[in-house]
N, C-alpha and C. Protein backbone atom coordinates (compact mmCIF):
# COMPACT_ATOMS: atom_id res chain seq x y z
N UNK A 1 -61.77 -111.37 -105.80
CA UNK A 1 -60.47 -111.20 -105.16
C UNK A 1 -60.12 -112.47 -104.39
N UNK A 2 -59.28 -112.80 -104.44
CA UNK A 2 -58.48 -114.08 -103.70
C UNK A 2 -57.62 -113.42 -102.52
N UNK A 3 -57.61 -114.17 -101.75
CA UNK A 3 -57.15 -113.69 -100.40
C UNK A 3 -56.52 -114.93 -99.27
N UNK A 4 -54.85 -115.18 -99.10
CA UNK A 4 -54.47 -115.61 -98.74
C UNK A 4 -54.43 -115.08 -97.40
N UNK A 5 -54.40 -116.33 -96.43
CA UNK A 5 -55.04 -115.55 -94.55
C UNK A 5 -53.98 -116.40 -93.58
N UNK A 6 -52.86 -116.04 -93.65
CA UNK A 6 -52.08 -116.57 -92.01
C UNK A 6 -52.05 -115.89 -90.95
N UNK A 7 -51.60 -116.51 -89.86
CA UNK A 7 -51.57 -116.01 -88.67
C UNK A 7 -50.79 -117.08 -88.01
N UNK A 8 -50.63 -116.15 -86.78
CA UNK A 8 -49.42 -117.04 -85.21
C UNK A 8 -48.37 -117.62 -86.32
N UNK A 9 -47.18 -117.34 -86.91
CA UNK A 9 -46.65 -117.27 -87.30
C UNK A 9 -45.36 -117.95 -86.51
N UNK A 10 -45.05 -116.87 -85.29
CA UNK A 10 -44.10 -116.67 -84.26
C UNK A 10 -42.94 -116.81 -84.72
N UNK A 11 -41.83 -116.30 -85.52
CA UNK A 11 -41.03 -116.13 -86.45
C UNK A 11 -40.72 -117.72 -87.06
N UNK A 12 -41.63 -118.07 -87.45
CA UNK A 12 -41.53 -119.16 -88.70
C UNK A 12 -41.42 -118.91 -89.68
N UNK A 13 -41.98 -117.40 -89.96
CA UNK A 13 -42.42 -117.09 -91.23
C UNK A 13 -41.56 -117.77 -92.83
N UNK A 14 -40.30 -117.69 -92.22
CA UNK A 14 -38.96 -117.87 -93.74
C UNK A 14 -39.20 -119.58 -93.69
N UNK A 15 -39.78 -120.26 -93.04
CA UNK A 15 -40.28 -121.92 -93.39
C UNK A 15 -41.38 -121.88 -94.09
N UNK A 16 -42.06 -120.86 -94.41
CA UNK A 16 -43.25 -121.05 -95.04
C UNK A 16 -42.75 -121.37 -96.74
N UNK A 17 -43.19 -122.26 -97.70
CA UNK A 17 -42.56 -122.34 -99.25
C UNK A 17 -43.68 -122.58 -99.83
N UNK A 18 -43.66 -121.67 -101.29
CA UNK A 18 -44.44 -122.66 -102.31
C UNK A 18 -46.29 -122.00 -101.74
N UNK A 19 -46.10 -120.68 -101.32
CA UNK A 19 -47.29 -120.25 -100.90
C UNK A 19 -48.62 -120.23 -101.66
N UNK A 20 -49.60 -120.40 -101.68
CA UNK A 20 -50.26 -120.25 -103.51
C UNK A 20 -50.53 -118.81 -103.67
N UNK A 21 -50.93 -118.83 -104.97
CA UNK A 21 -50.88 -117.29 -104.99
C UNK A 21 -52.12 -116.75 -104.92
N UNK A 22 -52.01 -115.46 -104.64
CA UNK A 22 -53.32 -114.57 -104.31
C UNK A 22 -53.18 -113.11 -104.84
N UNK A 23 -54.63 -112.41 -104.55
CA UNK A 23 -54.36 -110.82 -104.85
C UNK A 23 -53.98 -110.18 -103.30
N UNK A 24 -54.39 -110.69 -102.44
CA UNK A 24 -53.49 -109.89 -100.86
C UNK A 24 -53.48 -110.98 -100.32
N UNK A 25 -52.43 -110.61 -99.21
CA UNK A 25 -52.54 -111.64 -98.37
C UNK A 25 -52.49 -110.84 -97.18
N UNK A 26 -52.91 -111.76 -95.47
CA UNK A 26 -53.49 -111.00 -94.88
C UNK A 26 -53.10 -111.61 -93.72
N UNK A 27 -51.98 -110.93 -92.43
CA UNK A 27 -51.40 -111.72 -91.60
C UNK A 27 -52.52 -111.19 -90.42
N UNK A 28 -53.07 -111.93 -89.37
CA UNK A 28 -53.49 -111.59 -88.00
C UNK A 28 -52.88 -111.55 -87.06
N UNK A 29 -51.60 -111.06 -86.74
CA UNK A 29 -50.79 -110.88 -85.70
C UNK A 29 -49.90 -112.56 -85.26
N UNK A 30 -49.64 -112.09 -84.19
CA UNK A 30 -48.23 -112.69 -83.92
C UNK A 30 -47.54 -113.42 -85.03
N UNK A 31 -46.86 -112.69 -85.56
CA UNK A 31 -45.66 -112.45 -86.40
C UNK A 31 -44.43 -112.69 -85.61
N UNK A 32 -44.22 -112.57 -84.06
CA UNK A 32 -43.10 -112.80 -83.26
C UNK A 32 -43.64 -113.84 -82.59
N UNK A 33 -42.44 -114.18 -81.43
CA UNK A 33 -42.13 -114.79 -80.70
C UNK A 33 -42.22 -114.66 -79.09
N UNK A 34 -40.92 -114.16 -79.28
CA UNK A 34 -40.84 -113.01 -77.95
C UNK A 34 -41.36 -111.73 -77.91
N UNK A 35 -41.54 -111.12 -78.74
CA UNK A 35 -42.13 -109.29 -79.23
C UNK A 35 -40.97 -108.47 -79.49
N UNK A 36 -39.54 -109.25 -80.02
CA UNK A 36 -38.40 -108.20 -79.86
C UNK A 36 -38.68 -107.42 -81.12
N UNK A 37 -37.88 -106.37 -81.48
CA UNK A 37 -38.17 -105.35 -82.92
C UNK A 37 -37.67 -105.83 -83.41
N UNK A 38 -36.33 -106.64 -83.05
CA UNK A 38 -35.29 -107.56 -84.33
C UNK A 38 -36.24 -108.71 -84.57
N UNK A 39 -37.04 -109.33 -84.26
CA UNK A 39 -38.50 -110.25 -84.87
C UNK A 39 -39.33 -109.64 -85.73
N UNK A 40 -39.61 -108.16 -85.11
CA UNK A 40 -40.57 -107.73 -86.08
C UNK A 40 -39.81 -107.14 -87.37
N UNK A 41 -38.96 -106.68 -87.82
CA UNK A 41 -38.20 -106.15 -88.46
C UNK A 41 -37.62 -107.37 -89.20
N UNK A 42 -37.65 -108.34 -89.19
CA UNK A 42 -37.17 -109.30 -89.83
C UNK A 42 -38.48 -110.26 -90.38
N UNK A 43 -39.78 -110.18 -90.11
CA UNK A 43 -40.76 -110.48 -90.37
C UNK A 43 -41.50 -109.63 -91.51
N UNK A 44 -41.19 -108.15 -91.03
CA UNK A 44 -41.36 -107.10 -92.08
C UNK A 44 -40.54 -107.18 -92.87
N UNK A 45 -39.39 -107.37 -92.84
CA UNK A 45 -38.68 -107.65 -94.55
C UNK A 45 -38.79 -108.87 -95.15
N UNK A 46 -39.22 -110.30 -94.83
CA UNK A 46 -39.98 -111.21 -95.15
C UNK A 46 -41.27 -111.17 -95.98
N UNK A 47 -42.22 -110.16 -95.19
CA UNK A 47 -43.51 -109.94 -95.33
C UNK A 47 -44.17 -108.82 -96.83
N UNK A 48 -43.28 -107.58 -96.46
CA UNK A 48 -43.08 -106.92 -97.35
C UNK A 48 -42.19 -107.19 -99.08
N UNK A 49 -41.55 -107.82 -99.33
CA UNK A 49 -41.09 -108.77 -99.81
C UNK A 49 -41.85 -109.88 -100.83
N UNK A 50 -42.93 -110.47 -100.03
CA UNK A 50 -43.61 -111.34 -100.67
C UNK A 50 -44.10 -110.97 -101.75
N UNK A 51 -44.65 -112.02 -103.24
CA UNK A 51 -45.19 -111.65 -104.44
C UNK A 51 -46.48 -111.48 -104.21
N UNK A 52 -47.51 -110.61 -103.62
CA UNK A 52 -48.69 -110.53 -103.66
C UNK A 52 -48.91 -109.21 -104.25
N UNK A 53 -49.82 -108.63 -104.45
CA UNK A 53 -50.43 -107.20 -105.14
C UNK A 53 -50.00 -106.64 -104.04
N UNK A 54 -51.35 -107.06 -102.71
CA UNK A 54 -51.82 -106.29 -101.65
C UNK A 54 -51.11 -107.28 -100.71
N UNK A 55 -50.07 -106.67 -99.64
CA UNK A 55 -50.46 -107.55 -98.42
C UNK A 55 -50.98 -106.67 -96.53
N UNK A 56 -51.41 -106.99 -96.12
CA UNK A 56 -51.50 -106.23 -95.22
C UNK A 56 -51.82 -107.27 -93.62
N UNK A 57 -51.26 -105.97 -92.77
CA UNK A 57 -51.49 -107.13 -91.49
C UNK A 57 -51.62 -106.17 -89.93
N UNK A 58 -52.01 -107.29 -89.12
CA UNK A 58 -52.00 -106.10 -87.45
C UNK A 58 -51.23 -107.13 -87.06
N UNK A 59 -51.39 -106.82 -85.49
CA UNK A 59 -50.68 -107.30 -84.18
C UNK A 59 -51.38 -108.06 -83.55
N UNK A 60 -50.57 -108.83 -83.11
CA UNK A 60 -51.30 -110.13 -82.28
C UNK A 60 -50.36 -109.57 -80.59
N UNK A 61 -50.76 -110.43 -79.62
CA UNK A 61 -50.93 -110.03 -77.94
C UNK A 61 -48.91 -110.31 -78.74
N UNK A 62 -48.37 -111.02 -79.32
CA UNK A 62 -46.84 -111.40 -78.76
C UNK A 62 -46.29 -110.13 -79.92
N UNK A 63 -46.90 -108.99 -80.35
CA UNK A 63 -45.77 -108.51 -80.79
C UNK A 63 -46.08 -106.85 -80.35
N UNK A 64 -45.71 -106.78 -79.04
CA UNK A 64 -46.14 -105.55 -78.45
C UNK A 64 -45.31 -104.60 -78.33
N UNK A 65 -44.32 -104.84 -78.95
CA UNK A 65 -43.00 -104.01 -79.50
C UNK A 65 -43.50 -102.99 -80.47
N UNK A 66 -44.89 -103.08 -80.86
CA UNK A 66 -45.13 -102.00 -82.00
C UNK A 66 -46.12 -100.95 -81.74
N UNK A 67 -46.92 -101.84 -80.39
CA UNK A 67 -47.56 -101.03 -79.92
C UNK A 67 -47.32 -99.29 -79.52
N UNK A 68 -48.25 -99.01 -80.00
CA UNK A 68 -48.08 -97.40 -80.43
C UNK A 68 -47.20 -97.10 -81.15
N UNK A 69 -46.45 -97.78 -81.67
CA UNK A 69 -45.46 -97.77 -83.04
C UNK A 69 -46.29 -96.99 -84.27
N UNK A 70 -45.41 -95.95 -84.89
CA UNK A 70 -45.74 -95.78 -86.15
C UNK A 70 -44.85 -96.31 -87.17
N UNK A 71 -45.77 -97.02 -88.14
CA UNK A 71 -44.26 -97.82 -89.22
C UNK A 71 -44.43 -97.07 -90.38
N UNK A 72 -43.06 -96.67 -90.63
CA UNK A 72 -42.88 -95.58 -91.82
C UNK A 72 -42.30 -96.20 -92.78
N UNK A 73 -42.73 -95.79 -94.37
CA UNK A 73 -41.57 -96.41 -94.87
C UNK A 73 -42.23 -97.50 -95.69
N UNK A 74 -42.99 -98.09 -95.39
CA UNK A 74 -43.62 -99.37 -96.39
C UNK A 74 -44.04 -99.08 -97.67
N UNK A 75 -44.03 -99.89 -98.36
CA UNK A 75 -44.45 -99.85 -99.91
C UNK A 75 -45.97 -99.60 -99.89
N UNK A 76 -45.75 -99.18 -100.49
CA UNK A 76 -47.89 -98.75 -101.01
C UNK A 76 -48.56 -99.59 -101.11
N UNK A 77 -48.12 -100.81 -101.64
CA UNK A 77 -48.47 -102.35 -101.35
C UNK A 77 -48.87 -102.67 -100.36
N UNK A 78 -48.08 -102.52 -99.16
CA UNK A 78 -48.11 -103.14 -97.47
C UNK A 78 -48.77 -102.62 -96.94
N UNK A 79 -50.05 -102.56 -96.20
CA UNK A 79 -50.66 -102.13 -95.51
C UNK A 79 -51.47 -102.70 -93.90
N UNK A 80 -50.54 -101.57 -92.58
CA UNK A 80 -50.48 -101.94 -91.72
C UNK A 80 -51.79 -101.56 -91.15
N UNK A 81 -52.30 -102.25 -90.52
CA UNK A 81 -53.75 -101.81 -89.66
C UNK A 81 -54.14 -101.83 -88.54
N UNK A 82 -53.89 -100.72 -88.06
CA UNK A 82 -54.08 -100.42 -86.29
C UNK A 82 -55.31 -99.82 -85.90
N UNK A 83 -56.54 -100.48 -86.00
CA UNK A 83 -57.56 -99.92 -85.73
C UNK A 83 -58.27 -99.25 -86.70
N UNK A 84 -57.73 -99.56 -88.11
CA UNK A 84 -57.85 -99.08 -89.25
C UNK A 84 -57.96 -99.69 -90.18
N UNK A 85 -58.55 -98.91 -91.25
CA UNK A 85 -58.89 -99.87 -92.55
C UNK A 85 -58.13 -99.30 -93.71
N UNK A 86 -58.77 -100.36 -94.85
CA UNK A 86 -58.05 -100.22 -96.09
C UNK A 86 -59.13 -100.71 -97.06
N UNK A 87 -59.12 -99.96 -98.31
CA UNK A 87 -60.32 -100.54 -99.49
C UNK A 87 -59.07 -100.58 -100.48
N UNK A 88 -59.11 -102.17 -100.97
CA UNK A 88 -58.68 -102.37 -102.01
C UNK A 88 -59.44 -102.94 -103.28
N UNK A 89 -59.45 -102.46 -104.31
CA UNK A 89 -60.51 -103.04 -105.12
C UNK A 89 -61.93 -103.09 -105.01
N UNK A 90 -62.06 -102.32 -104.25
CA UNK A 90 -64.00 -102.59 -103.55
C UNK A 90 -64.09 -102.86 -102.62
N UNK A 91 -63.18 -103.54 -102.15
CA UNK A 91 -63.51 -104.75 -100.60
C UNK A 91 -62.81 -103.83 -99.68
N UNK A 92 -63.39 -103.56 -98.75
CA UNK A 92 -63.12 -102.99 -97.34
C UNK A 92 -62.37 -103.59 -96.28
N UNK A 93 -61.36 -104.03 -95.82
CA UNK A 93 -60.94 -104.74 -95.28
C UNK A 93 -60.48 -103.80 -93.68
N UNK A 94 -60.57 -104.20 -92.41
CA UNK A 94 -60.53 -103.16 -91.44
C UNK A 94 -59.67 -104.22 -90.07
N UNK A 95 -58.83 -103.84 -89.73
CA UNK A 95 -57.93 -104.48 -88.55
C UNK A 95 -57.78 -103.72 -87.21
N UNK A 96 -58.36 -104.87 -86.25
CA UNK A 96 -58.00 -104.33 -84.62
C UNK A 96 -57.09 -105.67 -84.38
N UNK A 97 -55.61 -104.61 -83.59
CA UNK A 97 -54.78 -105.87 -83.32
C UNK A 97 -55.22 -106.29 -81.70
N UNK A 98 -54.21 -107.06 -80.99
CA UNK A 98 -54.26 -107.35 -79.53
C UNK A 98 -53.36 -106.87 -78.99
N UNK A 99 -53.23 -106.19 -78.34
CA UNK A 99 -52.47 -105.66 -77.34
C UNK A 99 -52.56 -105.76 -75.91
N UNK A 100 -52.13 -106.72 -74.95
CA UNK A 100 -52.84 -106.71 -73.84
C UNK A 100 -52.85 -105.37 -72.84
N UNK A 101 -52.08 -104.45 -73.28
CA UNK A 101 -52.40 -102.94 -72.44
C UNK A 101 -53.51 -102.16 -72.95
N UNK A 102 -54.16 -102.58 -74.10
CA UNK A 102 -55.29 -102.23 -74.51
C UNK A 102 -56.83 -103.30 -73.62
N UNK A 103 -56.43 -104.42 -73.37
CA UNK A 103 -57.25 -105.33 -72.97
C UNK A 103 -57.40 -104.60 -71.21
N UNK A 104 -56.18 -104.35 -70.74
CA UNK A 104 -56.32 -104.08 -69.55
C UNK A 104 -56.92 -102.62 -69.07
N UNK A 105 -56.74 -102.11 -70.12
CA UNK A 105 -57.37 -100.48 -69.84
C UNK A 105 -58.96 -100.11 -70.13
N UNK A 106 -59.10 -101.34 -70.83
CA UNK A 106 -59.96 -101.28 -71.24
C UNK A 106 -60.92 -100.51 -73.34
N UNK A 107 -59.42 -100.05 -73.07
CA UNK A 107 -59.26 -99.47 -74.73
C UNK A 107 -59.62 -100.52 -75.97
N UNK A 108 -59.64 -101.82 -75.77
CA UNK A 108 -59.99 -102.85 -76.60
C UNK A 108 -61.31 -103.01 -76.56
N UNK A 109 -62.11 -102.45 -76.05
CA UNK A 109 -63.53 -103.04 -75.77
C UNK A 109 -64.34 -101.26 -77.19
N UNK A 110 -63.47 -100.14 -76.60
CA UNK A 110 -63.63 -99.24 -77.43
C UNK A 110 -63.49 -99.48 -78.92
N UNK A 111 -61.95 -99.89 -79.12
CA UNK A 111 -61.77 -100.27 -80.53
C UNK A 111 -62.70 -101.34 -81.05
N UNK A 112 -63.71 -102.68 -80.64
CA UNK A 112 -64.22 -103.92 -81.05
C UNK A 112 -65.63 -102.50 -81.53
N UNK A 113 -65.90 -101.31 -80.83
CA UNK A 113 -66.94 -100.53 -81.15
C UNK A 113 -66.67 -100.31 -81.62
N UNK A 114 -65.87 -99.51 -82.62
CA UNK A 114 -65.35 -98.51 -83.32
C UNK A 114 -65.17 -99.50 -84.61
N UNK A 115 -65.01 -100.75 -84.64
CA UNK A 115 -64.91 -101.23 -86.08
C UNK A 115 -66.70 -100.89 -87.31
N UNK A 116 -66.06 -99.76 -88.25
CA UNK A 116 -67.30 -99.66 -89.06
C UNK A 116 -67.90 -100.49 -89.88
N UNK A 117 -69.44 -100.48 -89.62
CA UNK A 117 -70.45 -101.48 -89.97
C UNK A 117 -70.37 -101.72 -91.73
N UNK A 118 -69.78 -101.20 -92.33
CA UNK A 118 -69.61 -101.74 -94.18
C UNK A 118 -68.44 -102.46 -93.80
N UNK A 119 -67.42 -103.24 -92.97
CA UNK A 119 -66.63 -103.69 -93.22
C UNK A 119 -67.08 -105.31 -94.33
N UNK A 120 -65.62 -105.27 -95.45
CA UNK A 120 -65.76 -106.47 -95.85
C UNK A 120 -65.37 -107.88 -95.07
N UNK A 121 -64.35 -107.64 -94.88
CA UNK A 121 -62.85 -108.15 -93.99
C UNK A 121 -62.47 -107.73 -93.01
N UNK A 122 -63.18 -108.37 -92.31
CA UNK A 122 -62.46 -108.02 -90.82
C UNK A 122 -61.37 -108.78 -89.90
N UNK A 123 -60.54 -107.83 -89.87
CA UNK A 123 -59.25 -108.71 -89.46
C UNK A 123 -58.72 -108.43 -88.04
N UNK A 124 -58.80 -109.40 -87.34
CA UNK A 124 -58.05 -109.52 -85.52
C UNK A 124 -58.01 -110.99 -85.24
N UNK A 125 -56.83 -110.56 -84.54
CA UNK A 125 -56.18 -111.21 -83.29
C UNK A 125 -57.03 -112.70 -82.96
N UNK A 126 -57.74 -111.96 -81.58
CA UNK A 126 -58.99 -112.91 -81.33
C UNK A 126 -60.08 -113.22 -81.77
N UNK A 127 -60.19 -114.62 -81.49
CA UNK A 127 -61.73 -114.81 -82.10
C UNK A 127 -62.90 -114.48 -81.30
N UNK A 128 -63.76 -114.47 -81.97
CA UNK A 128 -65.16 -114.00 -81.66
C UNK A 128 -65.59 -114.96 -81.02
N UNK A 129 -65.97 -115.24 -79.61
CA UNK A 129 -66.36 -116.20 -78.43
C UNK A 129 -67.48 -117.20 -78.91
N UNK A 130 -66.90 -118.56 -79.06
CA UNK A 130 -67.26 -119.75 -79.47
C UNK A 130 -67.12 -120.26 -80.57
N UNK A 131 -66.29 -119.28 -81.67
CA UNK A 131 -66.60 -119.83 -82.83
C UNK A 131 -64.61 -119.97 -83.03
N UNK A 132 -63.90 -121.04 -83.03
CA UNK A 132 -62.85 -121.42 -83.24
C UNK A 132 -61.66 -120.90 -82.04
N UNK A 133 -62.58 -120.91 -80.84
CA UNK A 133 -62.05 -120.69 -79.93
C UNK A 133 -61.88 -121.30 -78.37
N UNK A 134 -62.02 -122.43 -78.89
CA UNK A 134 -62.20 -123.62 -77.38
C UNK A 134 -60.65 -124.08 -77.19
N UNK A 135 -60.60 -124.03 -76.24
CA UNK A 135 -58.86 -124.61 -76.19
C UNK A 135 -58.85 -125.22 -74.34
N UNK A 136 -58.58 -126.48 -74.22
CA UNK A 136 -58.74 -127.35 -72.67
C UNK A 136 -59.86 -126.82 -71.89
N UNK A 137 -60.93 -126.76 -72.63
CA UNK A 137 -61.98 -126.65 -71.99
C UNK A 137 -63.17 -124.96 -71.28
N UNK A 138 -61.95 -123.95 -72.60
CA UNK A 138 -62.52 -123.27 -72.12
C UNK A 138 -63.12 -122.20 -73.95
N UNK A 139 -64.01 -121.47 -74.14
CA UNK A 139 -63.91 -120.16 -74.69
C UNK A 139 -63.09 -119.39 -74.35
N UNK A 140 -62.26 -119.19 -75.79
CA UNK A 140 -61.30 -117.79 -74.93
C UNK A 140 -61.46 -116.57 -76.08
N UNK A 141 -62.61 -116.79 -76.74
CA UNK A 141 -62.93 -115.01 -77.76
C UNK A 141 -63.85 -114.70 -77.07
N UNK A 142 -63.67 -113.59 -77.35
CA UNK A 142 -64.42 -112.44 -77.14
C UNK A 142 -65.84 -112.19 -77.69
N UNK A 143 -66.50 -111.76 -76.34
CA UNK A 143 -68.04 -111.81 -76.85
C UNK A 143 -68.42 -110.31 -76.94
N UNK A 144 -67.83 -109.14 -76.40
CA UNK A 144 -68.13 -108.17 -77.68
C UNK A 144 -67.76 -108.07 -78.78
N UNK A 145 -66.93 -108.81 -79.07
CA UNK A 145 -66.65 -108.98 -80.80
C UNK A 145 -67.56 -109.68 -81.33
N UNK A 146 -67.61 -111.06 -81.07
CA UNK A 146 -69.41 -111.74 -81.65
C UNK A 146 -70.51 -110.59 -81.68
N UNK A 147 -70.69 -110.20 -80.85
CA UNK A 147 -71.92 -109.00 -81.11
C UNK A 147 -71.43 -108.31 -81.86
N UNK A 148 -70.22 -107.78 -81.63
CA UNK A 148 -69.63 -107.09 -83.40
C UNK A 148 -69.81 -107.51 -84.70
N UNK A 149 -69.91 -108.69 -84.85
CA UNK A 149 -69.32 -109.24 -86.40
C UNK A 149 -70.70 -109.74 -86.44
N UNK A 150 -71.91 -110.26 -85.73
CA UNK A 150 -73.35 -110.13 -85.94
C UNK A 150 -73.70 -108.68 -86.01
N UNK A 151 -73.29 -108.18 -85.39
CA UNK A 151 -74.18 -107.14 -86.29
C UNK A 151 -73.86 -106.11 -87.68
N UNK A 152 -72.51 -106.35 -87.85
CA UNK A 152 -71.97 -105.72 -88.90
C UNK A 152 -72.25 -106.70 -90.26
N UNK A 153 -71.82 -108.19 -89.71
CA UNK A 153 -71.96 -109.11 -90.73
C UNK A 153 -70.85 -108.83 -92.04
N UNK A 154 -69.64 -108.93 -92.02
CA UNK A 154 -68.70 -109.20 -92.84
C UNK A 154 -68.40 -110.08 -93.81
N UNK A 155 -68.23 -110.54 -94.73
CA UNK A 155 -68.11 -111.48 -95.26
C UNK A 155 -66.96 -112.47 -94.94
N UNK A 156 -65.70 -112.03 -94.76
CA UNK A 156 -64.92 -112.73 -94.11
C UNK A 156 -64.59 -112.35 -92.41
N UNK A 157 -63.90 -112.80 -91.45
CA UNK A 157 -63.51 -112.64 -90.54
C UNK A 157 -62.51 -113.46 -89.93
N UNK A 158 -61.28 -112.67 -90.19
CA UNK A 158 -59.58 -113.42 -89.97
C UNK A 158 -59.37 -113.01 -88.72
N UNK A 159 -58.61 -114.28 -88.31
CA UNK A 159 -57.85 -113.98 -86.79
C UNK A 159 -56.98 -115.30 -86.82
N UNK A 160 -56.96 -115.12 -85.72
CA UNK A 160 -55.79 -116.31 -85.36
C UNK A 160 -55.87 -116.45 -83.88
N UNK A 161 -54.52 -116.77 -82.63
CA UNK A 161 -54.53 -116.80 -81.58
C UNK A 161 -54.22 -117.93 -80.98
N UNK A 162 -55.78 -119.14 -81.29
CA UNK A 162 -56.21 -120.03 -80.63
C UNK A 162 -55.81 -121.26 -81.67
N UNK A 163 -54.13 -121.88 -80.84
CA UNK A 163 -53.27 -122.79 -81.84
C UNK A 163 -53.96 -124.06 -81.49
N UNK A 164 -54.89 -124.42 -81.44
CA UNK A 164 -55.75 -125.74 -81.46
C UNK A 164 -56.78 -125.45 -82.07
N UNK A 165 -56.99 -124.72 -82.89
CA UNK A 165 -58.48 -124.45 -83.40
C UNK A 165 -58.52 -124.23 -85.08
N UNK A 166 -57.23 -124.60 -85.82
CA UNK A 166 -57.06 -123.64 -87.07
C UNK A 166 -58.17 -124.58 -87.98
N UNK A 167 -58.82 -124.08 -88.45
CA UNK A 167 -59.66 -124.40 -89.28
C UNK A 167 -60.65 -122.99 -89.79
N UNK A 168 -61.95 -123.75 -90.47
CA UNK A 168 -62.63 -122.98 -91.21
C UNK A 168 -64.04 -123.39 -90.81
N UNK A 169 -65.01 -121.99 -91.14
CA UNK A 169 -66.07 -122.72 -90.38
C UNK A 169 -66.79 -121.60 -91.08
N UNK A 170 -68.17 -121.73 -91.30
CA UNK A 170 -69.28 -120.80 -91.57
C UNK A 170 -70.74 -120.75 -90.83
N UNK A 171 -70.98 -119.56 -89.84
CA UNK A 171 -71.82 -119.54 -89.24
C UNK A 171 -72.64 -118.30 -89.53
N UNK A 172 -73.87 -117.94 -89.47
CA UNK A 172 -74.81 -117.02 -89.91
C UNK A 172 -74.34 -115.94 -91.13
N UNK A 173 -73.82 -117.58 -92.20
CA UNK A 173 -73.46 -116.69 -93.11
C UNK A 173 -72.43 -115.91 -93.39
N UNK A 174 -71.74 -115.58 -92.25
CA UNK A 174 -70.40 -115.07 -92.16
C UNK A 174 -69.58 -116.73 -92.59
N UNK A 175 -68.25 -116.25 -93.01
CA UNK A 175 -66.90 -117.14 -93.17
C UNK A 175 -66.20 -116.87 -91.86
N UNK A 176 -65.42 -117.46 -91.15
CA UNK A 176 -64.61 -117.42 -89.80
C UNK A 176 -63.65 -118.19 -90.50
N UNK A 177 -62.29 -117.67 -90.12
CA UNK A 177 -61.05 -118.08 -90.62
C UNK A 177 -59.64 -118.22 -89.52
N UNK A 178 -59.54 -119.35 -88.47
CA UNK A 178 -58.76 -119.14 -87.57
C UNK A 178 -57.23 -119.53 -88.71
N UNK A 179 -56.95 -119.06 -89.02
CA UNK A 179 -55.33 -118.85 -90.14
C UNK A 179 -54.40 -119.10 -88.69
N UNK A 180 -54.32 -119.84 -88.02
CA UNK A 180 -52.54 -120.54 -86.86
C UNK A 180 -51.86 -120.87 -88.03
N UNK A 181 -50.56 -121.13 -88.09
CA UNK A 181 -50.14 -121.43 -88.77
C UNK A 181 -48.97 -122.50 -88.11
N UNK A 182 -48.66 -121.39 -86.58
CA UNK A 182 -47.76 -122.83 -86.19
C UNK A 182 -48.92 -123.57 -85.05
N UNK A 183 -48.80 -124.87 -84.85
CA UNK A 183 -49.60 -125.59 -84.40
C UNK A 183 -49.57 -125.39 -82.31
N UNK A 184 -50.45 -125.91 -81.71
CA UNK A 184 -50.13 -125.69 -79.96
C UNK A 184 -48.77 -126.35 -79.84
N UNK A 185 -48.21 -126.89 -80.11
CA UNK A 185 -47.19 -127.69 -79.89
C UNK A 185 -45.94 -127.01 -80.35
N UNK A 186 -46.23 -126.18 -81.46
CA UNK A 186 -44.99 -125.53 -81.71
C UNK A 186 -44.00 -126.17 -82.84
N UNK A 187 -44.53 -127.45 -83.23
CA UNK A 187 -43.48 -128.14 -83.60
C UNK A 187 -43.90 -128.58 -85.33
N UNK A 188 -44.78 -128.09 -85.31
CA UNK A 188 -44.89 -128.11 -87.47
C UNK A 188 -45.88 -126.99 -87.61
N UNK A 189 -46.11 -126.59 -88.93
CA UNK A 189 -47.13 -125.64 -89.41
C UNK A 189 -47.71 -126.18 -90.07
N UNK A 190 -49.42 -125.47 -90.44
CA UNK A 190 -50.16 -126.10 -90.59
C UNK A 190 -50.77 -124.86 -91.71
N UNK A 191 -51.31 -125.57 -92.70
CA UNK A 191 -51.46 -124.81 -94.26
C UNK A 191 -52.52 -123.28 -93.93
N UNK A 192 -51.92 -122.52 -94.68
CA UNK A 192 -52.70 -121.25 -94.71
C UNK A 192 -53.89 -121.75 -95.49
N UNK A 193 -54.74 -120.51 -95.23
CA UNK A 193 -55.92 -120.62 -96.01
C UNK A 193 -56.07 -119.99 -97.04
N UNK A 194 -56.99 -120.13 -98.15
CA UNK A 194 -57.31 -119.12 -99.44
C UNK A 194 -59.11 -119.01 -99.78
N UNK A 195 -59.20 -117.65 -100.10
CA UNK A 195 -60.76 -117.71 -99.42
C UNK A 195 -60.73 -116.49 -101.15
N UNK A 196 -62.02 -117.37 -101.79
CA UNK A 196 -62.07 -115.80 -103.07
C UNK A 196 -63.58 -115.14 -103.04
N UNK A 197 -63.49 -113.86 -103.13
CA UNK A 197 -64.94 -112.94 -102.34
C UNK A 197 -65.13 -112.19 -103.28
């Protein structure tokens, strides 16, 4: 399976051209800007839209307009993931978005548990603390998620977030995939990734 991986988007999305092709593709949140529904709703008919088989995606901290949102209505194709998974073809693919009222309640630390140990693809927000996540001097992922994704051991692991870090990297065997797409600066995008598993 081939698997196209963006993220941080922040309504750029309709500049993106000439995407290569894949069997899903796989957004990690912030899809907006500001978090308005006229962002997300215009990202979703963008998104949904696209020529892929499979595409599917969560929420990043800027689109909290959906939070606790149920989205009705998508093609059988599109598949949204709130703490939830999806098997397409064999491959397990499972998404926790960011929400910072989840971060503050503490409900995010529940969901990083709750992701099940056969995942193929694991897809969020933040990264897993140290690994494509340094930005002016600091770590900013999350280290119960590292203990997550060591001990589950996924084959891939998509996120986004951290717009100085987009690259690719392989550590204990896992793939890490920071998919930014628009850069810290805001001011060009920077190529998605394609990963085949």
């Amino acid at each position: 399976m081939k698997i196209l991986h963006l993220s941080d988007t922040h309504g750029c999305h309709r500049r993106l051209a000439n995407l290569p092709e894949a069997d899903a593709t796989v957004h990690s949140g912030d899809f907006t800007r500001t978090g308005s529904e006229q962002e997300a709703l215009d990202f979703l008919n963008w998104f949904c839209d696209l020529p892929y088989p499979h595409k599917i995606f969560i929420c990043g901290n800027h689109d909290n307009c959906l939070r606790g949102a149920t989205i009705d209505g998508l093609d059988s194709t599109v598949h949204y993931l709130c703490n939830s998974g999806v098997e397409i073809d064999g491959v397990k693919f499972y998404g926790v978005p960011l929400f910072m009222g989840d971060c503050i309640s503490g409900r995010q630390a529940r969901n990083i548990g709750h992701i099940p140990t056969d995942t193929d693809v694991l897809i969020t927000h933040s990264p897993a603390y140290g690994i494509l996540d340094f930005d002016e001097g600091i770590h900013y992922g999350n280290q119960q998620l590292l203990a997550k994704v060591l001990e589950i051991r996924p084959r891939l692991h998509l996120f986004g977030h951290i717009h100085t870090q987009h690259g690719v990297t392989t550590e204990h065997g896992i793939v890490f995939s920071n998919g930014v797409i628009m850069n810290a600066g805001y001011t060009h995008l920077n190529s998605p990734h394609i990963f085949t598993i």
